[in-house]
C-alpha atoms as a PDB file:
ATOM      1  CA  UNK A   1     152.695  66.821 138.471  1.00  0.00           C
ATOM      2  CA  UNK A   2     155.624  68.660 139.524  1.00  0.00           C
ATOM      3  CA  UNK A   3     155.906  70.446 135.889  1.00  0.00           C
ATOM      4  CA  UNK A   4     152.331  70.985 136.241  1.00  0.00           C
ATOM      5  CA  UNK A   5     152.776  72.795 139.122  1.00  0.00           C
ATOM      6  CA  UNK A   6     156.134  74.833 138.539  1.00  0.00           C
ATOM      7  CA  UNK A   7     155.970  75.733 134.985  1.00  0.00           C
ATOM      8  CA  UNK A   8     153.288  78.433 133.193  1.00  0.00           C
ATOM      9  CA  UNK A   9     151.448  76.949 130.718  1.00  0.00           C
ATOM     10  CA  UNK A  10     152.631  78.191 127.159  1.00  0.00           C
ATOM     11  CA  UNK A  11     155.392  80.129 128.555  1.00  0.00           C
ATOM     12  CA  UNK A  12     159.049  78.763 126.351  1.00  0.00           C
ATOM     13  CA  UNK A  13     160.949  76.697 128.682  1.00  0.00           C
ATOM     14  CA  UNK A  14     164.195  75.839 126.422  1.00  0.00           C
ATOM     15  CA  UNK A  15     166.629  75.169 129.066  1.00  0.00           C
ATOM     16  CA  UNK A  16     164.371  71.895 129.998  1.00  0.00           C
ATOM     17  CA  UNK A  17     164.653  70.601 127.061  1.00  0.00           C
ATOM     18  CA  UNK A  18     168.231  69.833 126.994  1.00  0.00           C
ATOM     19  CA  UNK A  19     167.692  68.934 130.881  1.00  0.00           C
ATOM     20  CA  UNK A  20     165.577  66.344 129.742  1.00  0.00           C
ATOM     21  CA  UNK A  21     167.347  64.925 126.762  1.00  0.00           C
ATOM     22  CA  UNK A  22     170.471  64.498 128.776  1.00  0.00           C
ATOM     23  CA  UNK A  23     168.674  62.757 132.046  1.00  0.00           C
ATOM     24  CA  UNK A  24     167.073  59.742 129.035  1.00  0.00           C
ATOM     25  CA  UNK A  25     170.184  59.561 127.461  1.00  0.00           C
ATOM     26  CA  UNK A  26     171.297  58.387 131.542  1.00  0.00           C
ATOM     27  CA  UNK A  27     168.784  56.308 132.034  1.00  0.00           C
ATOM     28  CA  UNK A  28     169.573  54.632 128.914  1.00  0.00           C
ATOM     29  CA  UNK A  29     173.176  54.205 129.808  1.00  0.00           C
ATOM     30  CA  UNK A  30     172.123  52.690 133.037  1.00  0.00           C
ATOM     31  CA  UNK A  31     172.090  55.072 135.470  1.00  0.00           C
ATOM     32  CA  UNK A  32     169.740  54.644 138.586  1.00  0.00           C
ATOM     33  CA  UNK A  33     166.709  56.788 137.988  1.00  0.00           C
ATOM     34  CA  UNK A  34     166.920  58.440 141.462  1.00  0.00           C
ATOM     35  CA  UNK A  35     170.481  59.666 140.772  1.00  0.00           C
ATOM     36  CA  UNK A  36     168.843  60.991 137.422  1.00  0.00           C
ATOM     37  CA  UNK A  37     166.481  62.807 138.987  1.00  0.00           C
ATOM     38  CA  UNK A  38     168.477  64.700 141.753  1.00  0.00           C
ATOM     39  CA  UNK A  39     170.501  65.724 139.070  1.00  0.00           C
ATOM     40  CA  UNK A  40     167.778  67.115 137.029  1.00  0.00           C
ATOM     41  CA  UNK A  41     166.395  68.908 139.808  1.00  0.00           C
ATOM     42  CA  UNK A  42     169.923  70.684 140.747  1.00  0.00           C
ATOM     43  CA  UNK A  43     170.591  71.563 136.935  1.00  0.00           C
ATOM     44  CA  UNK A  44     166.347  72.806 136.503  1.00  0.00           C
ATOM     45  CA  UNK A  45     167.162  74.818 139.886  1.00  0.00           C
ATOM     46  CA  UNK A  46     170.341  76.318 138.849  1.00  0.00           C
ATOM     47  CA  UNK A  47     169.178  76.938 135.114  1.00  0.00           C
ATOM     48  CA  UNK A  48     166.547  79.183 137.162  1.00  0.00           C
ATOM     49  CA  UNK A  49     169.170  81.034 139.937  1.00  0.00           C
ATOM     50  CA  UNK A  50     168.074  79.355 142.878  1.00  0.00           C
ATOM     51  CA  UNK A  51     170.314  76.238 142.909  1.00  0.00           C
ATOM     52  CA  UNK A  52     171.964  75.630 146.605  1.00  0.00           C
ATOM     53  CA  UNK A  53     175.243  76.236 145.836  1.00  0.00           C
ATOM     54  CA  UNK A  54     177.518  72.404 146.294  1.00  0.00           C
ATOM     55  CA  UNK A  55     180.729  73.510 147.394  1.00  0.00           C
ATOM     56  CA  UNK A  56     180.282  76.534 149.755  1.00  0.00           C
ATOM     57  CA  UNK A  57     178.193  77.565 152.973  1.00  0.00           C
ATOM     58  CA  UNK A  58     175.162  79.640 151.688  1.00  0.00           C
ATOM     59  CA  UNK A  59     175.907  81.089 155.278  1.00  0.00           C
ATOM     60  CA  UNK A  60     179.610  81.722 155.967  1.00  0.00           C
ATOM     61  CA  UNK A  61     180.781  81.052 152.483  1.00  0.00           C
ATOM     62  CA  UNK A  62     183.285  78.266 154.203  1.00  0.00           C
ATOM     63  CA  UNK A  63     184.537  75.354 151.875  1.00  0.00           C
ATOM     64  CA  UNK A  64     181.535  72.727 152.611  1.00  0.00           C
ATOM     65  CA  UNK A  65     183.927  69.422 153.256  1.00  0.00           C
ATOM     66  CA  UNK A  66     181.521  66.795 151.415  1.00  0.00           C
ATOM     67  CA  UNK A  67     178.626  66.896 153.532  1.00  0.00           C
ATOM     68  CA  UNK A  68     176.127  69.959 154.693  1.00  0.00           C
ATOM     69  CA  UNK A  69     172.815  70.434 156.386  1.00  0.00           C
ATOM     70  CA  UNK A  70     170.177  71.843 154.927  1.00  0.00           C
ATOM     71  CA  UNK A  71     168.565  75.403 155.772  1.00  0.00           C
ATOM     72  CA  UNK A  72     166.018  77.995 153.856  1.00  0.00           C
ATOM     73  CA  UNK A  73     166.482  75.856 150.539  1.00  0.00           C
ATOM     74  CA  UNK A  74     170.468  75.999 150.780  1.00  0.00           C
ATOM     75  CA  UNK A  75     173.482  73.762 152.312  1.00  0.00           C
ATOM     76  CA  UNK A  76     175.148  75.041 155.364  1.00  0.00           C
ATOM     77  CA  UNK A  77     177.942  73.998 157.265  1.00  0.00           C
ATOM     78  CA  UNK A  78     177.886  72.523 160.823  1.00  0.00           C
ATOM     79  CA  UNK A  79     179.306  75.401 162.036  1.00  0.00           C
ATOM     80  CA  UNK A  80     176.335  77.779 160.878  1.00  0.00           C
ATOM     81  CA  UNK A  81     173.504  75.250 162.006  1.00  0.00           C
ATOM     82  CA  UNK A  82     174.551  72.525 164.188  1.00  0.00           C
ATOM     83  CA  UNK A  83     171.253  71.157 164.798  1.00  0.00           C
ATOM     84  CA  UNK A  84     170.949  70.346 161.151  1.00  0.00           C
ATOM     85  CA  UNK A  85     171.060  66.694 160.267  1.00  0.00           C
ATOM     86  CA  UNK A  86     174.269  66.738 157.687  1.00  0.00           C
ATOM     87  CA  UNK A  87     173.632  64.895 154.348  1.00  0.00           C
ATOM     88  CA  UNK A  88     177.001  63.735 152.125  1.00  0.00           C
ATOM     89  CA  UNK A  89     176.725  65.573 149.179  1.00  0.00           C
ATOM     90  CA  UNK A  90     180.215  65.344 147.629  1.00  0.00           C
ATOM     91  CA  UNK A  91     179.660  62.661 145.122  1.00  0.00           C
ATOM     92  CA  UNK A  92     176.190  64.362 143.909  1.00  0.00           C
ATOM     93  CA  UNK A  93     178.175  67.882 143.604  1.00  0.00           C
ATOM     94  CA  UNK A  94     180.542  66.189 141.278  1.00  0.00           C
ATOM     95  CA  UNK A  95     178.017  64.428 139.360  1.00  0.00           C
ATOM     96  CA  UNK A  96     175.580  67.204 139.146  1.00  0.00           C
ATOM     97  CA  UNK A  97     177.943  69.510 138.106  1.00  0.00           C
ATOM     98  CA  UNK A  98     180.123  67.647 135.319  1.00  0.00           C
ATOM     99  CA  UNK A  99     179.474  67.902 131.856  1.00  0.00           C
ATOM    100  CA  UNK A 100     179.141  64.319 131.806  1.00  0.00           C
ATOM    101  CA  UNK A 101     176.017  62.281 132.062  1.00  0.00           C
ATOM    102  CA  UNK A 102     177.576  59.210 133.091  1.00  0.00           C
ATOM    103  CA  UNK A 103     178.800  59.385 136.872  1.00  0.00           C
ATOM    104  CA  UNK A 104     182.157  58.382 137.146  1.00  0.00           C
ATOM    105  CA  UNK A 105     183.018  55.695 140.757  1.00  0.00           C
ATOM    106  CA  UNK A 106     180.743  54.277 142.982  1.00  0.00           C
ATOM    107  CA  UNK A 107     177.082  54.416 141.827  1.00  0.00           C
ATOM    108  CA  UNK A 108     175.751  53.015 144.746  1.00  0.00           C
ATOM    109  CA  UNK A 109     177.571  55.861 147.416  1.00  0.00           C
ATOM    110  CA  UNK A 110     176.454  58.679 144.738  1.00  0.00           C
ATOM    111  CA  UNK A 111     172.507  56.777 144.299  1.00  0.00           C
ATOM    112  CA  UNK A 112     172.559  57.037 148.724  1.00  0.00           C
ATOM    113  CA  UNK A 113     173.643  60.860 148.503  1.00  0.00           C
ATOM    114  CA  UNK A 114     171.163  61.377 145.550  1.00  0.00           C
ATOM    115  CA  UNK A 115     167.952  59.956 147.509  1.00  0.00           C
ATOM    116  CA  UNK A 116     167.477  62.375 149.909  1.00  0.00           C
ATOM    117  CA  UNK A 117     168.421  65.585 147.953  1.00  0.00           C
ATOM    118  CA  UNK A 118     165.257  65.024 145.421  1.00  0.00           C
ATOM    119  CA  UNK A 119     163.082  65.690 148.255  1.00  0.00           C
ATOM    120  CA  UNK A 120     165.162  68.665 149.522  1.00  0.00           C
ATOM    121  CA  UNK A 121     165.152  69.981 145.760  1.00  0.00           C
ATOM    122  CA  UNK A 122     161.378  69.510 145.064  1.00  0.00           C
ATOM    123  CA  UNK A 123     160.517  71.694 148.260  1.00  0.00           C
ATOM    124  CA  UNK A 124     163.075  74.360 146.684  1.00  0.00           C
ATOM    125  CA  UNK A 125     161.284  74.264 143.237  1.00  0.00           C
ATOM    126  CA  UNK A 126     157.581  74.101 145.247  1.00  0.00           C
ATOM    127  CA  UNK A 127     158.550  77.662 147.402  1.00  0.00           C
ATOM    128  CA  UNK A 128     160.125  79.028 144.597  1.00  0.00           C
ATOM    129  CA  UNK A 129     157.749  79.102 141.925  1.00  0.00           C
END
């Protein structure tokens, strides 16, 4: 459903491709589908400009220090919205953003970081399309 609704029918969508053949060739190797999917999401996002950036306040610009809240479809530091409930995120910004598909440490810390960011990155992809 979600490709149904965020993608234009006949319109060449090459980068998903490789997005996909990489997140199967994970789930083969083991890894938890939810973790799979966050990191689909992130990588679909960013292959399309609008990924929340992992690492830095999409507010301030500040070095985020492993966890953020969430704000107008990007991370922010405590500092910028305090009232924000703060998710961890450092374990998914390593994962999403290595070349690997095979996370590296604790699965089960990086599958509880990766849970609630699909949700966050769905909405993204649903008011961005």
């Amino acid at each position: 459903k979600l490709l149904e609704r965020c993608l234009i029918a006949g319109y060449p969508y090459n980068d998903l491709l490789a997005l996909f053949y990489w997140a199967q060739k994970a789930l083969l190797e083991g890894v938890s589908p939810e973790t799979v999917n966050a990191r689909f999401l992130w990588r679909w996002l960013h292959s399309w400009g609008i990924a929340p950036d992992l690492y830095h306040c999409s507010s301030c610009g500040c070095l985020l220090d492993g966890s953020a809240g969430w704000f107008h479809n990007a991370f922010v530091c405590s500092a910028c919205n305090p009232a924000a409930s703060m998710h961890k995120i450092d374990l998914f910004a390593e994962y999403a953003l290595s070349k690997s598909f095979i996370p590296r440490g604790d699965a089960a810390a990086l599958l509880e970081q990766a849970r609630p960011l699909q949700e966050l990155f769905v909405k993204n992809l649903d008011e961005n399309r």
